[in-house]
Protein backbone atom coordinates (compact mmCIF):
# COMPACT_ATOMS: atom_id res chain seq x y z
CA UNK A 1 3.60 -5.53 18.87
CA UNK A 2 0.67 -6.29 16.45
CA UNK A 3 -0.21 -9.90 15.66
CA UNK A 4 -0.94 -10.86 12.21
CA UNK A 5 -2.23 -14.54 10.94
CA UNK A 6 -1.58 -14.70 7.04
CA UNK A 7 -3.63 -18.35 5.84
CA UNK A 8 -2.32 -18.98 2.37
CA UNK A 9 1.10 -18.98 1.43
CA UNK A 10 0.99 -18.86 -2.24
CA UNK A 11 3.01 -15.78 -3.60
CA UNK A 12 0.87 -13.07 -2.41
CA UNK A 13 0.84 -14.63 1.35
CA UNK A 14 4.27 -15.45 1.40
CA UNK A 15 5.85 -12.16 0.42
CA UNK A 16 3.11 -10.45 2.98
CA UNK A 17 3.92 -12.79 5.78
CA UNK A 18 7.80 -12.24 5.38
CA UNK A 19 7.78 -8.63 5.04
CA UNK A 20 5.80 -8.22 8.07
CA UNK A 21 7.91 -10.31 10.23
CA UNK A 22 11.06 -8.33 8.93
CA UNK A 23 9.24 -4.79 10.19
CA UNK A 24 9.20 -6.47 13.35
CA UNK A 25 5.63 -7.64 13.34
CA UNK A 26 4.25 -11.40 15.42
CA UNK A 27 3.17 -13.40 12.29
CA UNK A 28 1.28 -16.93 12.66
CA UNK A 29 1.39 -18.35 8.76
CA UNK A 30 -0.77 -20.91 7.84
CA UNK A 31 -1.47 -23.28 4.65
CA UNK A 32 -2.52 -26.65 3.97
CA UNK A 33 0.58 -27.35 2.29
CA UNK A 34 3.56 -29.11 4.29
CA UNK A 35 6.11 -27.87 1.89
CA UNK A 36 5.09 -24.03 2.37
CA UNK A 37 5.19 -23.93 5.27
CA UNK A 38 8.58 -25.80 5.85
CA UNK A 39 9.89 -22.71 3.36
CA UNK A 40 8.53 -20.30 5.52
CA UNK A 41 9.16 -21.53 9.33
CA UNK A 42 12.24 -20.18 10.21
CA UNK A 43 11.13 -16.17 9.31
CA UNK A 44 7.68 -15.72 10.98
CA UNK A 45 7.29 -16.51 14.17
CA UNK A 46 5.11 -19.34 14.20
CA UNK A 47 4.19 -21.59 11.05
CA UNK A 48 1.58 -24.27 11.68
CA UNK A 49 0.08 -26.75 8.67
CA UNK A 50 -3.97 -26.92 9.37
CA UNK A 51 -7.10 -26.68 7.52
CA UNK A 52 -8.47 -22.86 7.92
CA UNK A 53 -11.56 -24.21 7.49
CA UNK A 54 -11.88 -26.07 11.06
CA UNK A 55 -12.27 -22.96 13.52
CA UNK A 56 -11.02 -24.76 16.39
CA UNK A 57 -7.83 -25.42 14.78
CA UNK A 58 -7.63 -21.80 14.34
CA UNK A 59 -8.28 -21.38 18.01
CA UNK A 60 -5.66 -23.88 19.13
CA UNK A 61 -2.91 -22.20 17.19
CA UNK A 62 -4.34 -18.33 18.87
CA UNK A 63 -5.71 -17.05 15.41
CA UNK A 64 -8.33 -16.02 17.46
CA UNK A 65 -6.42 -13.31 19.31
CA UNK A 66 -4.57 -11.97 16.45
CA UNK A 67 -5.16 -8.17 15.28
CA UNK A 68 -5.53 -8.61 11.42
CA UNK A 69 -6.00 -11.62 9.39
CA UNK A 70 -5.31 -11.66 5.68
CA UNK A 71 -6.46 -14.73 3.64
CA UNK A 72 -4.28 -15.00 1.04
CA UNK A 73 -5.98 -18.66 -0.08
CA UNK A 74 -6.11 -18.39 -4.44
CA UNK A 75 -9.14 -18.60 -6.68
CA UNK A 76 -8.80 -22.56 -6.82
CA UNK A 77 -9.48 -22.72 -2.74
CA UNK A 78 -12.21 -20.17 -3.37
CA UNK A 79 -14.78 -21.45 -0.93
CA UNK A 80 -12.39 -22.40 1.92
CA UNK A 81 -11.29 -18.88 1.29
CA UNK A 82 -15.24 -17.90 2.32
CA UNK A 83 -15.30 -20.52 5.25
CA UNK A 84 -12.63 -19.11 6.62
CA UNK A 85 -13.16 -15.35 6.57
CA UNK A 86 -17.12 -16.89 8.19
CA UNK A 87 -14.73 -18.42 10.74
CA UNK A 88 -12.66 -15.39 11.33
CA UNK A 89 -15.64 -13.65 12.19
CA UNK A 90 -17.20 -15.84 14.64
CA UNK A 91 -14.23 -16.01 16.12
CA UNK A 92 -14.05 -12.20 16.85
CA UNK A 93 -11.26 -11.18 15.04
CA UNK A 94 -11.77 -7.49 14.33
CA UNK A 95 -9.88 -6.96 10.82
CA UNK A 96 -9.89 -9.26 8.36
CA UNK A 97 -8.72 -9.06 4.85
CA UNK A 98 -9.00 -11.20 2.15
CA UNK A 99 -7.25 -11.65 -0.92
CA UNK A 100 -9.64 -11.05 -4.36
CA UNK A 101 -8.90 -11.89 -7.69
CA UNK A 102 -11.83 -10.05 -9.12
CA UNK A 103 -14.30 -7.75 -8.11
CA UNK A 104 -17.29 -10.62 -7.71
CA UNK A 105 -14.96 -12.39 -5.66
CA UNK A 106 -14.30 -8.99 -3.56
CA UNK A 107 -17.90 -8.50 -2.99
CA UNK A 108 -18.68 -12.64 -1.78
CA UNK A 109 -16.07 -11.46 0.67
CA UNK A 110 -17.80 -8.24 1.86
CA UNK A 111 -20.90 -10.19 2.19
CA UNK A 112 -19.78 -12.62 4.14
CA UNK A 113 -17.68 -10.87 6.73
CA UNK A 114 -14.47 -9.21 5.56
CA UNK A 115 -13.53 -6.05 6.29
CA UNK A 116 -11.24 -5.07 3.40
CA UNK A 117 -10.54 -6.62 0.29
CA UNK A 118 -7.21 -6.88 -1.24
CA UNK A 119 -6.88 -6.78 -5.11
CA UNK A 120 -3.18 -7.82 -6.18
CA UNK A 121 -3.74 -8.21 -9.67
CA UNK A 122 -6.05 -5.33 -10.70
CA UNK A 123 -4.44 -2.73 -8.27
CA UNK A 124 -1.24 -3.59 -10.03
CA UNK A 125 -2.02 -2.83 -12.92
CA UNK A 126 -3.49 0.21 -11.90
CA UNK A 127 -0.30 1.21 -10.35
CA UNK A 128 1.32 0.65 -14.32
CA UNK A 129 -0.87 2.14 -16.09
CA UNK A 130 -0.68 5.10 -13.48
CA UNK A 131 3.36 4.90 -14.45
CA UNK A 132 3.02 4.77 -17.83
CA UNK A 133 0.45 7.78 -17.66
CA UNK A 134 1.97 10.03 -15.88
CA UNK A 135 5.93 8.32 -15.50
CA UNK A 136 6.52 12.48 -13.56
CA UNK A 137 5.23 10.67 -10.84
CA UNK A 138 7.40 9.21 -8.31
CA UNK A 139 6.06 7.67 -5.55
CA UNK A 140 2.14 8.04 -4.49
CA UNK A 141 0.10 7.16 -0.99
CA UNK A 142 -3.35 7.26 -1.73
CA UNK A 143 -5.34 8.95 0.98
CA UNK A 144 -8.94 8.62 -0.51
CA UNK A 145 -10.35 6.75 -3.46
CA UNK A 146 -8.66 8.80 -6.69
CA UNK A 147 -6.88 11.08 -4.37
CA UNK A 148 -3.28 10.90 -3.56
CA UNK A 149 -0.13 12.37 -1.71
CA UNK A 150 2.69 11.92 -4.64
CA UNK A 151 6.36 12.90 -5.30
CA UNK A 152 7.01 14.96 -8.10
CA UNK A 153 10.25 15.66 -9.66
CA UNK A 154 10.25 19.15 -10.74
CA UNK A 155 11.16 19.94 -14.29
CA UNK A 156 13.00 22.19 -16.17
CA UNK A 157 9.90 24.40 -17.40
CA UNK A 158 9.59 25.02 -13.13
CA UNK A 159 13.56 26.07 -12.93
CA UNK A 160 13.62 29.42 -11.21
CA UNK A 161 10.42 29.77 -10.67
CA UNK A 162 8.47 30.67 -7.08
CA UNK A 163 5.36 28.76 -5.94
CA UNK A 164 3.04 32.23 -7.14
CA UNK A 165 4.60 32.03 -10.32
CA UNK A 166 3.77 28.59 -10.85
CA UNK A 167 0.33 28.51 -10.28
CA UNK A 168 -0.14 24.97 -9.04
CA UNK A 169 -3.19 25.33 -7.26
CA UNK A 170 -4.96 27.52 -10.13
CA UNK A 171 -3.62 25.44 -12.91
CA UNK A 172 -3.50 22.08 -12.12
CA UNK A 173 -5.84 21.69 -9.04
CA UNK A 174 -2.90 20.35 -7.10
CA UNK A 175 -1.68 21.66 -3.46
CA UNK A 176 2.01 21.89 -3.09
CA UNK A 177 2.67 20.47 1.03
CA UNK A 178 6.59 20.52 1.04
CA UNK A 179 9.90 21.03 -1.36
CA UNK A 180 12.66 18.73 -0.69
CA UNK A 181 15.75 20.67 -2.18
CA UNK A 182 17.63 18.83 -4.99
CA UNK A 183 21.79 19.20 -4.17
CA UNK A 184 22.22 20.97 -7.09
CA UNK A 185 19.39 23.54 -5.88
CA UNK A 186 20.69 23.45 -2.61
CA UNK A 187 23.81 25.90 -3.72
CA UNK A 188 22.00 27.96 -6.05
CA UNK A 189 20.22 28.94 -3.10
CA UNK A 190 22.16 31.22 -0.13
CA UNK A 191 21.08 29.04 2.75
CA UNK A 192 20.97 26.29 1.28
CA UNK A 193 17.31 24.58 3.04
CA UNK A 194 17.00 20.93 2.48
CA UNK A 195 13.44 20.40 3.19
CA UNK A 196 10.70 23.33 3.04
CA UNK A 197 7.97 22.45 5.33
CA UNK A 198 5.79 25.39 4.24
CA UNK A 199 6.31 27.12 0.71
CA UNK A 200 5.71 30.10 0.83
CA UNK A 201 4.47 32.46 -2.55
CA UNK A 202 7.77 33.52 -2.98
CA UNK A 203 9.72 30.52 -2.61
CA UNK A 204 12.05 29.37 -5.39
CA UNK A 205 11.46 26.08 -6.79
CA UNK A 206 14.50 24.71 -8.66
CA UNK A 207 14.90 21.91 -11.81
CA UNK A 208 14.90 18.63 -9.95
CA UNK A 209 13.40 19.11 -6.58
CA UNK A 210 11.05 17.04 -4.82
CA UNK A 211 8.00 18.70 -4.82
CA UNK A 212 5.16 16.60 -2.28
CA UNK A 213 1.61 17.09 -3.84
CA UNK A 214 -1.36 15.99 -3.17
CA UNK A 215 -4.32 16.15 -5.76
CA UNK A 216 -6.84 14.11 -7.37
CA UNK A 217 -5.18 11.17 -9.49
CA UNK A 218 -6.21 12.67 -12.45
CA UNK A 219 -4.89 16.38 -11.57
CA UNK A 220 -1.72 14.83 -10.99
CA UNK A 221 -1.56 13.19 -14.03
CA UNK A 222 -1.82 16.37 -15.57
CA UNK A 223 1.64 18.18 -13.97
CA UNK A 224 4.50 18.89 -16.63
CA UNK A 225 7.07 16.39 -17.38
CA UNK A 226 9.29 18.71 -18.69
């Protein structure tokens, strides 16, 4: 079972710490405020009220032994935020991720030790005005910077259509991986296959199927809506 220690439990921290303890997850959540973490106690495992800025407190509660720390501390705790991912490190803790609300921020936090940086606000909007771009595609797991594994409804212009006809790769600089058969598709088609592993060139893709693609962001962007 991993062990997480989330130190902040404003919005960001909270949500992360919960959800993690829900898929199953050791969390250790921390904040200076008495009131958090009385909100939060009974749905991590441990809660503990301490300043992340005194390492040995860290090391009394096991922070030290954890497998991923997130610092989830906001702008107006900005350098305890820095103290503690300097702590973190000292301490040996191998991943640590800290929470950025803009990209100087994000680069203090290289500097100083942190392995990742987390941008909620900016990669949230991203993610919008991905949606509002390109609302054909479902969900996404990025893979690479700008490349991504989506979902793809297919649309009407692709009904009855096989994978050569369509062109993807040629066209659109997309690679279709799999086909996930809409019901409806499912009995215009003799045997009926829910999920296609490996389209072939003469496989029939049908109005409303799931098509997984993966592509640059910007290729993806491009795929018919209708």
């Amino acid at each position: 079972m991993k062990r997480f220690a989330i130190i902040g439990l404003g919005r960001f921290g909270k949500k992360l710490a919960i959800a993690l303890a829900m898929s199953g997850a050791e969390v250790i959540a921390i904040d200076k405020n008495r009131d958090e973490i009385e909100l939060i106690r009974d749905q991590v495992s441990l809660a503990v009220r301490l300043d992340s800025t005194d390492e040995e407190a860290l090391k009394a509660q096991g922070v030290d032994k954890v497998d991923v720390a997130i610092i989830g501390i906001g702008q107006e705790g900005f350098e305890s935020a820095i103290l503690t991912v300097v702590n973190l490190r000292q301490m040996g803790v191998k991943k640590i991720l800290a929470r950025a609300e803009s990209l100087v921020a994000g680069e203090v936090f290289s500097k100083v030790g942190a392995t990742d940086v987390i941008y909620p606000e900016i990669e949230s909007a991203q993610r919008w005005a991905y949606k509002l771009i390109a609302p054909q595609i479902g969900e996404k797991m990025d893979f690479a910077p700008g490349y991504s594994l989506a979902r793809v409804k297919a649309p009407a212009s692709f009904d009855g259509k096989t994978v050569m006809d369509l062109q993807l790769r040629q066209k659109y600089k997309v690679n279709l991986v799999a086909i996930k058969r809409d019901e409806h598709s499912k009995k215009k088609k003799a045997n009926g296959a829910g999920i296609i592993n490996v389209p072939m060139p003469t496989t029939v893709v049908y109005e409303n199927d799931i098509l997984m693609v993966a592509g640059s962001d910007a290729d993806l962007a491009k795929l018919p809506q209708e």
